[in-house]
N, C-alpha and C. Protein backbone atom coordinates (compact mmCIF):
# COMPACT_ATOMS: atom_id res chain seq x y z
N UNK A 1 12.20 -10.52 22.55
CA UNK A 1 11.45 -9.30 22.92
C UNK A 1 11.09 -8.52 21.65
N UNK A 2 9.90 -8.76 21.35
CA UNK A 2 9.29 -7.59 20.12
C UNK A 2 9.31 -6.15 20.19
N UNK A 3 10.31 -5.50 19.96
CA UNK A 3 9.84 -4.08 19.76
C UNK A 3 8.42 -3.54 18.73
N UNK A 4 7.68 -2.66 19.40
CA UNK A 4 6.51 -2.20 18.99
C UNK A 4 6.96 -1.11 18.44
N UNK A 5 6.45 -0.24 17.02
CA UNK A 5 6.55 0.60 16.38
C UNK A 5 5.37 1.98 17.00
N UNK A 6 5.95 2.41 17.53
CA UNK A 6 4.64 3.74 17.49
C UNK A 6 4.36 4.25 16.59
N UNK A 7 3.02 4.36 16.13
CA UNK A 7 2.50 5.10 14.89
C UNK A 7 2.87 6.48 15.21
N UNK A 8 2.85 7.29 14.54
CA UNK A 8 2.81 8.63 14.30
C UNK A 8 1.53 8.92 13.75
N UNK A 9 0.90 10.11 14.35
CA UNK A 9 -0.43 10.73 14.06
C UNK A 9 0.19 12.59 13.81
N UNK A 10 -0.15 12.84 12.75
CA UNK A 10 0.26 14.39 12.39
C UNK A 10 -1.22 14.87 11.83
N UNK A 11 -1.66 16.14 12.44
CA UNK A 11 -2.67 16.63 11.84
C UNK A 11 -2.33 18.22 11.29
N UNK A 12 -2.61 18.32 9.84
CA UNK A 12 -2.77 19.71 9.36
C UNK A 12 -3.97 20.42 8.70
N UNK A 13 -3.79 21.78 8.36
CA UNK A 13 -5.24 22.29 8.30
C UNK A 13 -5.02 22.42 6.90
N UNK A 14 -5.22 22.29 6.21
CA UNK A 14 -4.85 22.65 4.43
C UNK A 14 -6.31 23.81 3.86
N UNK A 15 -5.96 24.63 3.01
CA UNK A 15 -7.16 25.44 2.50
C UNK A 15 -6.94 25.51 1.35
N UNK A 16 -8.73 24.96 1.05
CA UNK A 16 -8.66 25.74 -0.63
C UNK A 16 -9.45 24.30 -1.46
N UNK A 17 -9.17 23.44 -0.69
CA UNK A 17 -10.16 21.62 -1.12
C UNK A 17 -11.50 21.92 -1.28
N UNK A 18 -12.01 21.69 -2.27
CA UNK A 18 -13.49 21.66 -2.62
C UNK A 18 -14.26 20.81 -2.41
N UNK A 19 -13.56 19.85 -3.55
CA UNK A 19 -14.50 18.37 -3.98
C UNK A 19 -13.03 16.88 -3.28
N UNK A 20 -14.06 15.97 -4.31
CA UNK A 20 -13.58 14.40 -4.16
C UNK A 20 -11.53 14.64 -4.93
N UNK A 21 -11.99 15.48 -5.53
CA UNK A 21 -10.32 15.73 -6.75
C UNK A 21 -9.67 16.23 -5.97
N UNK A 22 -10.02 17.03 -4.83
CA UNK A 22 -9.15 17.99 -4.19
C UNK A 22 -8.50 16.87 -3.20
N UNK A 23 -9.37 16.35 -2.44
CA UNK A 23 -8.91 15.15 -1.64
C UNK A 23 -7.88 14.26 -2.02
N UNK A 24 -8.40 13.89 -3.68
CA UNK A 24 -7.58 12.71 -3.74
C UNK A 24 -5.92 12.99 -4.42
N UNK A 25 -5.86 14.37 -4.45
CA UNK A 25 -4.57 14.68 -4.64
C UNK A 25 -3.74 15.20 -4.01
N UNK A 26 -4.44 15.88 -2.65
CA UNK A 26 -3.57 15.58 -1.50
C UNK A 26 -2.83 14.35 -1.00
N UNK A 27 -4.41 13.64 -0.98
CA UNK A 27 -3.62 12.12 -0.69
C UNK A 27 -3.22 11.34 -1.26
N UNK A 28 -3.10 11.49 -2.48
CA UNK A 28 -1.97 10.91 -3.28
C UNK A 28 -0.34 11.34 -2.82
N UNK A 29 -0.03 13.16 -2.73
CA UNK A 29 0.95 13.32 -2.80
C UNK A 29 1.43 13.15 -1.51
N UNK A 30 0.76 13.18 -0.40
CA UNK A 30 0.85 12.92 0.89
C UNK A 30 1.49 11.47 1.28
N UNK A 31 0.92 10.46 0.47
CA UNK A 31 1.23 9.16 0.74
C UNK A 31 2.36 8.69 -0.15
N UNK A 32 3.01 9.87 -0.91
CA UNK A 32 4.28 9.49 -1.76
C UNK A 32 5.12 9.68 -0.60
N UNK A 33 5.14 9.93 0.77
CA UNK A 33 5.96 10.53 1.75
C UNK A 33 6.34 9.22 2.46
N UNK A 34 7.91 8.97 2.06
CA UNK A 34 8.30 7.51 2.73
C UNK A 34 7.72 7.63 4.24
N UNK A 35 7.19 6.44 4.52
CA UNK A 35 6.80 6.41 5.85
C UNK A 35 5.49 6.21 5.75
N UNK A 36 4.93 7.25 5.32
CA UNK A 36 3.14 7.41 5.36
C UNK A 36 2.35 6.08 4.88
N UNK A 37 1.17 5.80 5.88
CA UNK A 37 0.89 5.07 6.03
C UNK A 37 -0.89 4.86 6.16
N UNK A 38 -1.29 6.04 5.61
CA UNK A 38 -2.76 6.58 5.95
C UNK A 38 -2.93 7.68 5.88
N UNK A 39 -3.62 8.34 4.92
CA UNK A 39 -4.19 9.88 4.90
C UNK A 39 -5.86 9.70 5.15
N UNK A 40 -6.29 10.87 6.08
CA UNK A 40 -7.91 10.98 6.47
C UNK A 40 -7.71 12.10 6.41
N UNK A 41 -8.49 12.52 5.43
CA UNK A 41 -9.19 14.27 5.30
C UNK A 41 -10.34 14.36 5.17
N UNK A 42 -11.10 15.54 6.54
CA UNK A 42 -12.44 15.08 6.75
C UNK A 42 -12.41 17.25 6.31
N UNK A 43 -13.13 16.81 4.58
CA UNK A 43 -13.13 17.67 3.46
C UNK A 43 -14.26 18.49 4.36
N UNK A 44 -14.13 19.91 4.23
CA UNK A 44 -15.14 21.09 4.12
C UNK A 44 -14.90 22.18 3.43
N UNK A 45 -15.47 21.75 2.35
CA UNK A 45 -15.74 22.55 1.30
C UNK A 45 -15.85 23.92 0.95
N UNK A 46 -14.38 24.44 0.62
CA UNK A 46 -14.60 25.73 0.32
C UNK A 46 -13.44 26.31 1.55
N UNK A 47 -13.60 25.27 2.80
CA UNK A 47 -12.88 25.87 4.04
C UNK A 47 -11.93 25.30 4.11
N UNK A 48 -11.32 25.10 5.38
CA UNK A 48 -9.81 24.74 6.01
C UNK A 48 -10.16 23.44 6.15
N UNK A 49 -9.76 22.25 5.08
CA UNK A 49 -9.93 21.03 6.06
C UNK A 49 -9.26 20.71 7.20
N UNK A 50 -9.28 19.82 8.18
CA UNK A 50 -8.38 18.83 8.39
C UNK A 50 -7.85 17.49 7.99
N UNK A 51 -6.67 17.21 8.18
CA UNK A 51 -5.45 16.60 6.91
C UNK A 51 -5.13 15.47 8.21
N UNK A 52 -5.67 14.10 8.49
CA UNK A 52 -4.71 13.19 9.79
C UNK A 52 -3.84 12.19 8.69
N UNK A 53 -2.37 12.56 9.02
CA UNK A 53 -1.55 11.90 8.09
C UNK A 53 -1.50 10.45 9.35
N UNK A 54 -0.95 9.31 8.97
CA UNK A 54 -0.51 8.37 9.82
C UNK A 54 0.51 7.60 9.30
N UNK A 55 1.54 7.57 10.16
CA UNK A 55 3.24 7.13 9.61
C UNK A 55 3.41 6.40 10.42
N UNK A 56 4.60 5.75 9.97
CA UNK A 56 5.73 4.67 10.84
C UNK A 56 6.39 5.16 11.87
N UNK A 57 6.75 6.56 11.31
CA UNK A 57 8.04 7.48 11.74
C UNK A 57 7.33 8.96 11.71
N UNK A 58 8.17 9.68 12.11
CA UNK A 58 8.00 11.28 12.48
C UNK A 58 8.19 11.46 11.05
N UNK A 59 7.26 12.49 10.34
CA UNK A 59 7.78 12.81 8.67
C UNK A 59 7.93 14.32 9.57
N UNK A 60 8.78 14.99 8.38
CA UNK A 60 9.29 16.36 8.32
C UNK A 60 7.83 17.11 8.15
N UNK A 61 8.10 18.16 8.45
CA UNK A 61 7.05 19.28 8.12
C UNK A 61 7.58 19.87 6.95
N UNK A 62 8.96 19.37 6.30
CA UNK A 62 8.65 20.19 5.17
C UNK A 62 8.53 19.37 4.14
N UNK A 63 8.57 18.18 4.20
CA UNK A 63 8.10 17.15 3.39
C UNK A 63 6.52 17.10 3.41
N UNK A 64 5.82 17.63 4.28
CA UNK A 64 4.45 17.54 4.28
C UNK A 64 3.48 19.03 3.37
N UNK A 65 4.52 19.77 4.17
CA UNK A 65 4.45 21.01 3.17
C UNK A 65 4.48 21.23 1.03
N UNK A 66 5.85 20.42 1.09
CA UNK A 66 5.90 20.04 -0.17
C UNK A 66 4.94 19.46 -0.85
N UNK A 67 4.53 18.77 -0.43
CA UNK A 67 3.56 17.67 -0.91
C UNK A 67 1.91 18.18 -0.68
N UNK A 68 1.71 18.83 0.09
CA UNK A 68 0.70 19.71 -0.30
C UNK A 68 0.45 20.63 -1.23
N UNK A 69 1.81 21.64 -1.74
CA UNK A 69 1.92 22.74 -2.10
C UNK A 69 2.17 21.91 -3.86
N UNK A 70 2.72 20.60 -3.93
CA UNK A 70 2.72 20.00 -5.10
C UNK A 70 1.29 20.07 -5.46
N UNK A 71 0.33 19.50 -4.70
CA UNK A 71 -1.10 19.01 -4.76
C UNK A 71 -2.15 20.59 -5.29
N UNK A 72 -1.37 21.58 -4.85
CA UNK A 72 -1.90 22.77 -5.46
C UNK A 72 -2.80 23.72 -4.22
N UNK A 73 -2.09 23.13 -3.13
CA UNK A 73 -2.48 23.81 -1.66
C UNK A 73 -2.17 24.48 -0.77
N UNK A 74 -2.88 25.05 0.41
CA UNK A 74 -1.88 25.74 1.29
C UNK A 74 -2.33 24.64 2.34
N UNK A 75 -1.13 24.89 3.20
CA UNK A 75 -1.68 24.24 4.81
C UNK A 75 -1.64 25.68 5.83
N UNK A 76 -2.88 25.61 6.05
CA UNK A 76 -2.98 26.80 7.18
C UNK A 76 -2.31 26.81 8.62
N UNK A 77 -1.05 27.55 9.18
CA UNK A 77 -0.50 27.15 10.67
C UNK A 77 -2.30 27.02 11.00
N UNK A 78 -1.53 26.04 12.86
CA UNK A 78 -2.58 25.92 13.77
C UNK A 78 -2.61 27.17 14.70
């Protein structure tokens, strides 16, 4: 009997991403997060993106936090 892994889908609002640099250092520090398995940030410029992390496992919110706030960001509550 194969056990199936459920992905985990986490979405956050991060502010303050401009460009292509802003992106790619979220998702750099995002995907240093054991587990993580996919970052999609669909960038608007100047505004609040949205951040779809995709994991193995449930990551912490304050591991996600960290790793934004490394990247030089805020994540806006929903």
């Amino acid at each position: 009997q194969m056990k199936v892994e459920a992905m985990t889908n986490t979405t956050i609002n991060v502010d303050g991403m401009t460009c292509a640099h802003c992106v790619n250092a979220v998702t750099e520090e995002l995907s240093k997060i054991n587990g993580v398995t996919g970052v999609n940030i669909d960038l608007h410029e100047g505004e609040v993106s949205p951040v779809h992390i995709t994991s193995d496992n449930k990551i912490s919110d304050a591991d996600i936090t960290a790793a934004v706030e490394e990247a030089g960001y805020t994540i806006v509550p929903a």
